[in-house]
C-alpha atoms as a PDB file:
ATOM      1  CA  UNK A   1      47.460 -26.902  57.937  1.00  0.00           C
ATOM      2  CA  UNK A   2      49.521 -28.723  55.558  1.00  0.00           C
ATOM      3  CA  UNK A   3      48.055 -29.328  51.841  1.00  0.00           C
ATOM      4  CA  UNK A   4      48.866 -32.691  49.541  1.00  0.00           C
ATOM      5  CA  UNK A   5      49.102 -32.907  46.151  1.00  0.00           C
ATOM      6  CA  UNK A   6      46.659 -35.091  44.974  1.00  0.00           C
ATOM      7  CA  UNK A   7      47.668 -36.445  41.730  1.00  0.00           C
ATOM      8  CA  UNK A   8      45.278 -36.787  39.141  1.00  0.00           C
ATOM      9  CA  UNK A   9      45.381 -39.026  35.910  1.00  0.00           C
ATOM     10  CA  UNK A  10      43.627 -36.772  33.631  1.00  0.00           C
ATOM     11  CA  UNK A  11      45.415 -35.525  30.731  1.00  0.00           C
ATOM     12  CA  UNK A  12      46.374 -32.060  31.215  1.00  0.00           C
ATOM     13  CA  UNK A  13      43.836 -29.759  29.392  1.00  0.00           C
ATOM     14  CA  UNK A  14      44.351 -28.838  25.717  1.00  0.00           C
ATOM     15  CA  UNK A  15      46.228 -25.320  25.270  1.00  0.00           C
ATOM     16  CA  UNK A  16      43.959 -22.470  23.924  1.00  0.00           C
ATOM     17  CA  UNK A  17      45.713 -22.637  20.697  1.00  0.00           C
ATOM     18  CA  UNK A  18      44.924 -26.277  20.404  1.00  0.00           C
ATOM     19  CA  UNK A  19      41.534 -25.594  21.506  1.00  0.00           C
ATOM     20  CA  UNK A  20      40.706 -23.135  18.603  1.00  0.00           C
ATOM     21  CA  UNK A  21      42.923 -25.588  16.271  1.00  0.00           C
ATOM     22  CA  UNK A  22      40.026 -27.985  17.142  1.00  0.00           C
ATOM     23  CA  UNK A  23      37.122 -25.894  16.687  1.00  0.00           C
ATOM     24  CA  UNK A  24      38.107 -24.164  13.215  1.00  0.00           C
ATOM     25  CA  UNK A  25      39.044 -27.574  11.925  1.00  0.00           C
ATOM     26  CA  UNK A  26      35.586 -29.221  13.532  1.00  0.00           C
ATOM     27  CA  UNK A  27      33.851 -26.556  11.225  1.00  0.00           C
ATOM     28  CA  UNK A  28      36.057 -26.462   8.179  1.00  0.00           C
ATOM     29  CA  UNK A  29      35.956 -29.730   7.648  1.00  0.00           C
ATOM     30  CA  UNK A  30      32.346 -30.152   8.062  1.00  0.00           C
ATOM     31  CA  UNK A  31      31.625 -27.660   5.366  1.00  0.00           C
ATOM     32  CA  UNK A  32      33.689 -29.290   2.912  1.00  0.00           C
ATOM     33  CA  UNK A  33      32.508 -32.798   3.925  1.00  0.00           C
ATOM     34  CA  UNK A  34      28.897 -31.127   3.232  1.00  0.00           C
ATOM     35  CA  UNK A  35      30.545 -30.214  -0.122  1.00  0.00           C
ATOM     36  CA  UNK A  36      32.222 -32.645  -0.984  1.00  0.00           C
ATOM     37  CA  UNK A  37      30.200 -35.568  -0.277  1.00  0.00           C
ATOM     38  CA  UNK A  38      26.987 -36.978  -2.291  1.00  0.00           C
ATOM     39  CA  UNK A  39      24.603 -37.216   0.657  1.00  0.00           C
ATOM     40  CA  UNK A  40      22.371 -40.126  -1.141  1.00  0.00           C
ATOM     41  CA  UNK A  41      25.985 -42.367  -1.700  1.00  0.00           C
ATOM     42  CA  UNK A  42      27.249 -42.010   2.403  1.00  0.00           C
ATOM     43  CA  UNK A  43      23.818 -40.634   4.323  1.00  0.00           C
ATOM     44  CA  UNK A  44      24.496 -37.584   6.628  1.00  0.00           C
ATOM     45  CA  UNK A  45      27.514 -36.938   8.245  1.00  0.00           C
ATOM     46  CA  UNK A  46      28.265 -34.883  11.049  1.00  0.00           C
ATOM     47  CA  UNK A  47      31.799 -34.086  12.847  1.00  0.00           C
ATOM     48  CA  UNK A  48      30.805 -34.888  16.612  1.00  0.00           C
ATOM     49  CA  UNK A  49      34.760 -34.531  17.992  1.00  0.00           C
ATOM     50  CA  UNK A  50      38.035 -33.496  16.649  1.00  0.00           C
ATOM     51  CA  UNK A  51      41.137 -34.340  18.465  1.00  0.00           C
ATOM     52  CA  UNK A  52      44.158 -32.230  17.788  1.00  0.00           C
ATOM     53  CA  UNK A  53      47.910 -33.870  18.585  1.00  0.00           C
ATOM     54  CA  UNK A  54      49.667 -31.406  20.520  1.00  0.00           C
ATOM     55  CA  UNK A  55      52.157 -30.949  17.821  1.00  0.00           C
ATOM     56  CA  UNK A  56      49.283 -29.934  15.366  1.00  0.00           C
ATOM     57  CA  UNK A  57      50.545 -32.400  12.603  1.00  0.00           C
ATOM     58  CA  UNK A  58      47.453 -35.169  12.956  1.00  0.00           C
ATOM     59  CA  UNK A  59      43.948 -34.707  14.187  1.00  0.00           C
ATOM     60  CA  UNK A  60      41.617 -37.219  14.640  1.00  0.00           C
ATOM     61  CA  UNK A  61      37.944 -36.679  13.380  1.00  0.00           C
ATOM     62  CA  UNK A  62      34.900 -38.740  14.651  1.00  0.00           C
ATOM     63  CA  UNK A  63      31.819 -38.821  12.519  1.00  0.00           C
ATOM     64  CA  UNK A  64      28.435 -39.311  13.288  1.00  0.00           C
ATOM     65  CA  UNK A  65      26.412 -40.973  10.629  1.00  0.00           C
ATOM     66  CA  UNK A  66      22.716 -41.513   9.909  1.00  0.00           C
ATOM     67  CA  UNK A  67      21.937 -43.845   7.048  1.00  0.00           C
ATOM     68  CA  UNK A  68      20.529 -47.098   6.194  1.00  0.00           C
ATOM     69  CA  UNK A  69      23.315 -50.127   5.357  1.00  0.00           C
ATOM     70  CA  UNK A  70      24.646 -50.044   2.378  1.00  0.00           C
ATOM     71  CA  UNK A  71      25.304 -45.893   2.927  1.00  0.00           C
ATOM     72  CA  UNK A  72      27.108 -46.727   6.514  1.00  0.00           C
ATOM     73  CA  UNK A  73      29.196 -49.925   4.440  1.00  0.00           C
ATOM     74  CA  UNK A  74      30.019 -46.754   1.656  1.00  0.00           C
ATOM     75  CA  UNK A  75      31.137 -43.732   4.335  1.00  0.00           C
ATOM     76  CA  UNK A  76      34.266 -45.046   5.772  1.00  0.00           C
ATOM     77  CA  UNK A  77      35.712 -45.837   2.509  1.00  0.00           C
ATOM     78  CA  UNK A  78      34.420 -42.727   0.623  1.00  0.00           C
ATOM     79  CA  UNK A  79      35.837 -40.455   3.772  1.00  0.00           C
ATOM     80  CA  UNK A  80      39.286 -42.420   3.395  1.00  0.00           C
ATOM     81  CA  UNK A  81      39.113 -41.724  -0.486  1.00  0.00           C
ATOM     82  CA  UNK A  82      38.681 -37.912   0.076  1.00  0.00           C
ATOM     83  CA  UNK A  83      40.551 -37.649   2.703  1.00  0.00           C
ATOM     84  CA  UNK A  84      43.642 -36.137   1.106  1.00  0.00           C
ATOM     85  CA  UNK A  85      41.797 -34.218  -0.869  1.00  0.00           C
ATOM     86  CA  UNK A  86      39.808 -32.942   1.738  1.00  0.00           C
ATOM     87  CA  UNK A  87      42.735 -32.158   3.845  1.00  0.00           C
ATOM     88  CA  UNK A  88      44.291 -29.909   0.235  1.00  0.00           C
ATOM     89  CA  UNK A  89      40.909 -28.255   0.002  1.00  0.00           C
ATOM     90  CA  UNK A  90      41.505 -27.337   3.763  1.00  0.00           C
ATOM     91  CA  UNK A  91      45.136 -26.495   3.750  1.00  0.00           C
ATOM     92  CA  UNK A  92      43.817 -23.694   0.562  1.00  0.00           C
ATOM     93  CA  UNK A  93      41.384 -21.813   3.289  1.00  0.00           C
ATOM     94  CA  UNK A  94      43.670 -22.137   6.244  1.00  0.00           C
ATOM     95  CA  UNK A  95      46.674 -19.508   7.550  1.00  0.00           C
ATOM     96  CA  UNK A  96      48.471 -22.542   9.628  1.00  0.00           C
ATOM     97  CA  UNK A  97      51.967 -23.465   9.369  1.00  0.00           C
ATOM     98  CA  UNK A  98      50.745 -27.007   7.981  1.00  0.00           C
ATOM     99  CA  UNK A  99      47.850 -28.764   7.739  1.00  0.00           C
ATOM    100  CA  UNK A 100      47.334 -31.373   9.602  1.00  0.00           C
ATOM    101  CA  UNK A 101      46.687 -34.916   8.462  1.00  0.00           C
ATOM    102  CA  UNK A 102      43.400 -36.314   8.722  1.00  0.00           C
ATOM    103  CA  UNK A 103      42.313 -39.275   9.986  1.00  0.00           C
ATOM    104  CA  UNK A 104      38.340 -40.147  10.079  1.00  0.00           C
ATOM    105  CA  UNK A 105      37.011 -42.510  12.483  1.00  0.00           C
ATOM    106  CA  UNK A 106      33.239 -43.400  12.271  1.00  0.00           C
ATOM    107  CA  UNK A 107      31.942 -42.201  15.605  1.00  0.00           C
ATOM    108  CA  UNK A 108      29.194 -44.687  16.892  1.00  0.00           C
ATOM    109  CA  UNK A 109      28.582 -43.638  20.309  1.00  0.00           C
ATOM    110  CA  UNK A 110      25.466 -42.671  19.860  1.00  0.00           C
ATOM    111  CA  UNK A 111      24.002 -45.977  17.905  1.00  0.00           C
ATOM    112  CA  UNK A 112      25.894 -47.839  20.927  1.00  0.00           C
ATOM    113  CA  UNK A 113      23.850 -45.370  23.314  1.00  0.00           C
ATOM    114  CA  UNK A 114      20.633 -45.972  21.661  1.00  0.00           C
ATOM    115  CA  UNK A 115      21.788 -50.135  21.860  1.00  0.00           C
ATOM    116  CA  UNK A 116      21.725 -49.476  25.326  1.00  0.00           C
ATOM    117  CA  UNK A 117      18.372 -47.288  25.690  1.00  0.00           C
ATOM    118  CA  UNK A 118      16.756 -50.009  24.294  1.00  0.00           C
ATOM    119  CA  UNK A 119      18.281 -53.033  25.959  1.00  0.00           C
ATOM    120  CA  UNK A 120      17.193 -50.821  28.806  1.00  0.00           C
ATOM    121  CA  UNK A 121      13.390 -50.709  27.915  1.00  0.00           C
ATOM    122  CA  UNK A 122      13.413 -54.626  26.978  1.00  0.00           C
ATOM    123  CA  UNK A 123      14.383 -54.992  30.060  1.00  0.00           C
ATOM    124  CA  UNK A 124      12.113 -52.738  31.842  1.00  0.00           C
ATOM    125  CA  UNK A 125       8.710 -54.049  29.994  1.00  0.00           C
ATOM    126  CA  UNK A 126      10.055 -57.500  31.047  1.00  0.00           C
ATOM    127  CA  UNK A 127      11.331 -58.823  27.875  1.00  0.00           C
ATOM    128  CA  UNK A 128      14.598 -60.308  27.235  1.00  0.00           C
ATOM    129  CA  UNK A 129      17.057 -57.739  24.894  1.00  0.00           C
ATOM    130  CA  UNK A 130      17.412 -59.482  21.582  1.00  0.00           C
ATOM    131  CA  UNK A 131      21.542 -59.430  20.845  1.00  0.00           C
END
């Protein structure tokens, strides 16, 4: 019996060194964004994801925020203000080689998911979703 590669266009899976990169860096920076940031001025943050490059110099973290409008106009710009700062405050409590850069993204998977949830039940109850 002869076997084929099948080749698959996944990205190959993060290295276990990346992987706990990732997840000391998802809850550092968390605690200092909990610090560091007045809750009433950008609403609650949380880090849902935390991509590491594979040369450890950038990572990419996606917020989740819950606030009304004027604190969800505020967080991307306050998060951008702090952001080297943050990223110091990090590089203090850290044993890495470097720190790597920091670049916040506003996650909104989640208000797109509950977009959708409710275009969903509009639609089931027979009324039109309202764009």
């Amino acid at each position: 019996m002869t076997h084929t590669a099948v080749s698959s266009h996944l990205p190959p899976a993060p290295s276990r060194r990346i992987q706990r990169v990732t997840e000391l860096l998802r809850r550092e920076v968390s605690e200092l964004l909990r610090r560091e940031l007045n809750v009433e001025e950008v609403g609650l943050l949380s880090i849902n994801e935390v991509k590491v490059a594979p040369d450890l110099k950038t990572a990419t973290v996606f917020v989740g925020f819950v606030g009304n409008r004027q604190q969800r106009a505020a967080a991307p710009e306050k998060l951008a203000k702090r952001a080297k700062h943050i990223q110091m405050m990090l590089g203090s409590q850290l044993s890495m080689k470097w720190t790597p850069v920091l670049n916040f993204l506003l996650d909104e998977s989640v208000e797109k998911g509950n977009r959708v949830i409710a275009i969903l039940e509009s639609i089931e109850k027979g009324n039109s979703p309202s764009a």
